[in-house]
Protein backbone atom coordinates (compact mmCIF):
# COMPACT_ATOMS: atom_id res chain seq x y z
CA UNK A 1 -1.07 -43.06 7.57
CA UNK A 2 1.12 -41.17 10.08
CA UNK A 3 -0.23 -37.99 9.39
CA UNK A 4 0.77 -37.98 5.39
CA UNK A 5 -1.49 -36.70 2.91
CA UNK A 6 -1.49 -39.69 0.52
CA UNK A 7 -0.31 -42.90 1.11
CA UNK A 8 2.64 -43.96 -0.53
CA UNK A 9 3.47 -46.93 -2.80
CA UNK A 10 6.50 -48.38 -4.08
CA UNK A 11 5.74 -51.20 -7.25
CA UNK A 12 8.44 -54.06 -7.85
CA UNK A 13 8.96 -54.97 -11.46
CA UNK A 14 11.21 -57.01 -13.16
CA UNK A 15 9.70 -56.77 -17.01
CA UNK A 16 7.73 -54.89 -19.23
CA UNK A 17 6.14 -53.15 -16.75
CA UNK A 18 2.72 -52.75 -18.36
CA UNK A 19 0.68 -52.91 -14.75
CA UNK A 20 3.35 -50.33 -12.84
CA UNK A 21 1.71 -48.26 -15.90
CA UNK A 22 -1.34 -48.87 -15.25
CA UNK A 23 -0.94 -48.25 -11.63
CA UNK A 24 0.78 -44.79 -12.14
CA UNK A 25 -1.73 -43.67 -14.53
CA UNK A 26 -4.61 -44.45 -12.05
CA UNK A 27 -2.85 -42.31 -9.00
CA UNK A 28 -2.65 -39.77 -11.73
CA UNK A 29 -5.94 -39.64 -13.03
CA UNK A 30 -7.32 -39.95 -9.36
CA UNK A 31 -8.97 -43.74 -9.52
CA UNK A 32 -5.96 -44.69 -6.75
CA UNK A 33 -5.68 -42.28 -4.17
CA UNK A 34 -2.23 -42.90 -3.26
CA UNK A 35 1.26 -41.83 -4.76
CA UNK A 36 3.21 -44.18 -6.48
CA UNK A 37 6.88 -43.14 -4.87
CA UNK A 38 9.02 -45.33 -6.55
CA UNK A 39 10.19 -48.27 -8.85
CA UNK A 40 12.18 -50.97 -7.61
CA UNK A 41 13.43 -53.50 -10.91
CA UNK A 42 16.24 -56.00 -10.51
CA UNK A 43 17.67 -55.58 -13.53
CA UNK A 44 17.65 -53.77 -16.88
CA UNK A 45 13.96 -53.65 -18.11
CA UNK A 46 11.28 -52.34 -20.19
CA UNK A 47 9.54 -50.83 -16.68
CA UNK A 48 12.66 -48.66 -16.44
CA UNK A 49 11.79 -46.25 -19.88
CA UNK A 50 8.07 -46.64 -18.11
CA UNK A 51 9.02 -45.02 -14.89
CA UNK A 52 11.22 -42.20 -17.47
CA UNK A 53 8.56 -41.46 -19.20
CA UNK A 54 6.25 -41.58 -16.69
CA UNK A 55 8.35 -39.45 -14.25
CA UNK A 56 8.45 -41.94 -11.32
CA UNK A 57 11.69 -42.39 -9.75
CA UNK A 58 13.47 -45.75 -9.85
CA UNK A 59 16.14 -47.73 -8.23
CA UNK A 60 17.79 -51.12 -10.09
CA UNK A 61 19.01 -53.45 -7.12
CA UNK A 62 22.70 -54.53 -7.42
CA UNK A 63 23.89 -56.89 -5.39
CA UNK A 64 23.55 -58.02 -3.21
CA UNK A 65 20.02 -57.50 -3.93
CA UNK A 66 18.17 -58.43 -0.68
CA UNK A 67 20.76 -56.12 1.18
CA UNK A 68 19.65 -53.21 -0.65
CA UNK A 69 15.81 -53.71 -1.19
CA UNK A 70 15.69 -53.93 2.91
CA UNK A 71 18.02 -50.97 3.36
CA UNK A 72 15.51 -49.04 0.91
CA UNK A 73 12.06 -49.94 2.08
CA UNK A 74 13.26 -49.21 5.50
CA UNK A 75 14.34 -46.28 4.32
CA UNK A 76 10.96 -45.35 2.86
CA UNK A 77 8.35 -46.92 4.88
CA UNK A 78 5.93 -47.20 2.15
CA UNK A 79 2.46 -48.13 3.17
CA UNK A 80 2.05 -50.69 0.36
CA UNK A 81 4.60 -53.01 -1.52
CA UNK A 82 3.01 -53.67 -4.68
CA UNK A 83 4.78 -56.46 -6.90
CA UNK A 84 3.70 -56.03 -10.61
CA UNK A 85 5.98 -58.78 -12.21
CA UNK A 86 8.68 -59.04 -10.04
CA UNK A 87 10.22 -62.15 -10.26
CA UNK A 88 12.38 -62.94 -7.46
CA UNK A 89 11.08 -64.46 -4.35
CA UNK A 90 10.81 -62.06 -1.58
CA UNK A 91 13.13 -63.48 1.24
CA UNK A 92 10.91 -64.80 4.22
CA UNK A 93 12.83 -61.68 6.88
CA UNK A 94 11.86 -59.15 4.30
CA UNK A 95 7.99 -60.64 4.47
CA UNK A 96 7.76 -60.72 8.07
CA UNK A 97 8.59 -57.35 8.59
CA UNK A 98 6.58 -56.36 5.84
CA UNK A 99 3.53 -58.51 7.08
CA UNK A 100 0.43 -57.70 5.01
CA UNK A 101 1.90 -54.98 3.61
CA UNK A 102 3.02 -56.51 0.68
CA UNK A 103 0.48 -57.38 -2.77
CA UNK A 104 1.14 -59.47 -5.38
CA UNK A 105 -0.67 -60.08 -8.80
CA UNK A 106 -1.36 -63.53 -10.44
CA UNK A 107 -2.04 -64.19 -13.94
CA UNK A 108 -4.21 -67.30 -12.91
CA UNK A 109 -7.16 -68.35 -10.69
CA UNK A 110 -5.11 -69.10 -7.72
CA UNK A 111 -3.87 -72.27 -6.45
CA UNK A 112 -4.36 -73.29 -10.35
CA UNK A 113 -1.37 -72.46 -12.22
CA UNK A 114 0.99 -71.08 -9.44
CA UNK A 115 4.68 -69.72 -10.07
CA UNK A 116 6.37 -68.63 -13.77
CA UNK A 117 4.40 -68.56 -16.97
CA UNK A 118 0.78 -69.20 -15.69
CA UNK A 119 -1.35 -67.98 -18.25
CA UNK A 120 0.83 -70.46 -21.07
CA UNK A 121 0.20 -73.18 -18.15
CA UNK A 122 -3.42 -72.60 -18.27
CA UNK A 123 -3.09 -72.18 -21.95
CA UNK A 124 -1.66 -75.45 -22.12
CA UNK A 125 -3.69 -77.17 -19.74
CA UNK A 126 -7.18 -76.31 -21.94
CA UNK A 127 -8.81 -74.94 -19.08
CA UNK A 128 -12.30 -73.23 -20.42
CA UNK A 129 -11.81 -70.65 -17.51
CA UNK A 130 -8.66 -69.02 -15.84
CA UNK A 131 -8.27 -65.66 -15.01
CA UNK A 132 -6.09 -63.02 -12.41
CA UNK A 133 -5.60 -63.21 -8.48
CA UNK A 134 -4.69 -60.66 -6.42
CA UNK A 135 -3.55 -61.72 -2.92
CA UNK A 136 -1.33 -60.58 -0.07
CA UNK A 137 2.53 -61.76 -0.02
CA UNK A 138 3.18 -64.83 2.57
CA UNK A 139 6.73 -66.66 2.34
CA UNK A 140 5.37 -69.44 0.30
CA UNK A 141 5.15 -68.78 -3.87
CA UNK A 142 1.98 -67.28 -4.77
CA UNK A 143 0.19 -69.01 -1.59
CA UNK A 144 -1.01 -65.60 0.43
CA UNK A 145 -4.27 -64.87 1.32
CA UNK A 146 -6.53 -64.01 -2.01
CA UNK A 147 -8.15 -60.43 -1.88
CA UNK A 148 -9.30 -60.39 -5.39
CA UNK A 149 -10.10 -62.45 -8.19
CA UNK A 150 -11.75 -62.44 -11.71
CA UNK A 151 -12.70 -64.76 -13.92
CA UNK A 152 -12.25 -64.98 -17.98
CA UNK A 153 -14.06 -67.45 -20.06
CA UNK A 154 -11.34 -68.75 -22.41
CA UNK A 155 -12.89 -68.79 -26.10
CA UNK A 156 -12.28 -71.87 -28.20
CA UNK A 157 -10.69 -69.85 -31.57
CA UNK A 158 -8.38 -68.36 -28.73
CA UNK A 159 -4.32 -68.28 -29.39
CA UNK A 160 -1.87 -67.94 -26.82
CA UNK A 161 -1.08 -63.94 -27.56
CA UNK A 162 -5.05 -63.55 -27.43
CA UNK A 163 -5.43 -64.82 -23.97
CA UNK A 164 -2.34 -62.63 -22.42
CA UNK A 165 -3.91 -59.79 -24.02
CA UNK A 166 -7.28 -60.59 -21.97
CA UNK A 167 -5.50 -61.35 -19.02
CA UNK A 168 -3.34 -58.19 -19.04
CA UNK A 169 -6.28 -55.94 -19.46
CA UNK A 170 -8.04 -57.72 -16.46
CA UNK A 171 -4.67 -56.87 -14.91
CA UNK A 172 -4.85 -53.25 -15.61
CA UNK A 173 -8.61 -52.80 -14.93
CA UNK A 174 -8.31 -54.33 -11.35
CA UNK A 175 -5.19 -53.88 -9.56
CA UNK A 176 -5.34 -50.14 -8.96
CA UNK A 177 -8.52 -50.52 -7.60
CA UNK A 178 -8.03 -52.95 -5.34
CA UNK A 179 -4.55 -51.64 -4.50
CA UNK A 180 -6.85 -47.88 -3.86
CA UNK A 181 -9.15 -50.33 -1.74
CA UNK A 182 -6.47 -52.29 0.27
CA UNK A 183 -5.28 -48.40 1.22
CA UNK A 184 -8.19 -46.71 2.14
CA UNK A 185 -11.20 -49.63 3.58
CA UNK A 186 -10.47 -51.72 6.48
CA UNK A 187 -9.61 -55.56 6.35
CA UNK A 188 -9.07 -58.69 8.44
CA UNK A 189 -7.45 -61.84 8.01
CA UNK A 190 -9.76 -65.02 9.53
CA UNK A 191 -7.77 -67.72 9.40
CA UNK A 192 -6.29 -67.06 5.86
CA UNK A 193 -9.83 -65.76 4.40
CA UNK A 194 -9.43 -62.28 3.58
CA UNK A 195 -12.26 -60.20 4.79
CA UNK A 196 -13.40 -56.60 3.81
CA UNK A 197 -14.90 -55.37 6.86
């Protein structure tokens, strides 16, 4: 950790921003031992009046985009990129240099359901079980190794809004605490299994 108290953290949104809440609350409260640093959004969003209210700096990416997102993580040499609804792809230089260093969150039971609206997909689909995956950023969409994952039995009387509200608290109930694990325990990759060590 070079020495620095915390670690530091810098979340990617591009929406509402309900999980960079969560995330901020829990280095706040103490259940992620890190300090969120900043918000990076692409464009005008809900996260932004989070990250006001919440007193988190934040930076909105003009263009061009990649340009400046380099130019600032270099800058800040965060020890975690967390993406909480970011919906860009990361270019692949930006991921290699960032190797492992960068977490995304799924709103599916990874490789079911992978890329833009996932839990309506699953919805959709029927399935009697989905759920949230957490898993480290490769350059392929939603294809990195998985770290974390939890399953939700989907109820029959079930409506769409129910089952994002389900998902979304699974969301907020896991990711600081596996973003507070991928911090502070030690890991290996075998192969692409993800092993706590």
């Amino acid at each position: 950790m070079s020495g620095r108290e915390l670690p530091r953290v810098v979340v990617m949104a591009s929406g509402n921003g309900s999980n960079f809440e969560s995330i901020v609350m829990a280095s706040k409260e103490g259940q992620l031992n890190a300090e969120v640093e900043l918000l990076i959004v692409d464009k005008d969003c809900y996260a932004l009046k989070r990250a006001e209210r919440l007193g988190v700096e934040h930076l909105k990416l003009g263009k061009p985009w990649k340009e400046r997102l380099k130019e600032t993580l270099r800058k800040l040499q965060p020890d975690l990129i967390v993406l909480a609804g970011f919906m860009r792809i990361l270019p692949a230089d930006i991921v290699m240099e960032w190797r492992w260093k960068v977490v995304n969150i799924h709103p599916s039971l990874l490789p079911a359901f992978p890329g833009k609206d996932a839990i309506k997909q699953a919805y959709d689909y029927g399935v009697k079980v989905t759920g949230i995956t957490i898993h480290l950023v490769d350059e392929g969409v939603d294809t990195g190794p998985v770290v974390f994952q939890k399953a939700l039995e989907v109820k029959q009387n079930w409506d769409l809004e129910r089952l994002e509200q389900e998902i979304h608290r699974l969301e907020h109930e896991n990711y600081p605490k596996v973003i507070n694990d991928l911090l502070h325990r030690e890991w290996r990759l075998e192969g692409r299994k993800f092993v706590w060590i």
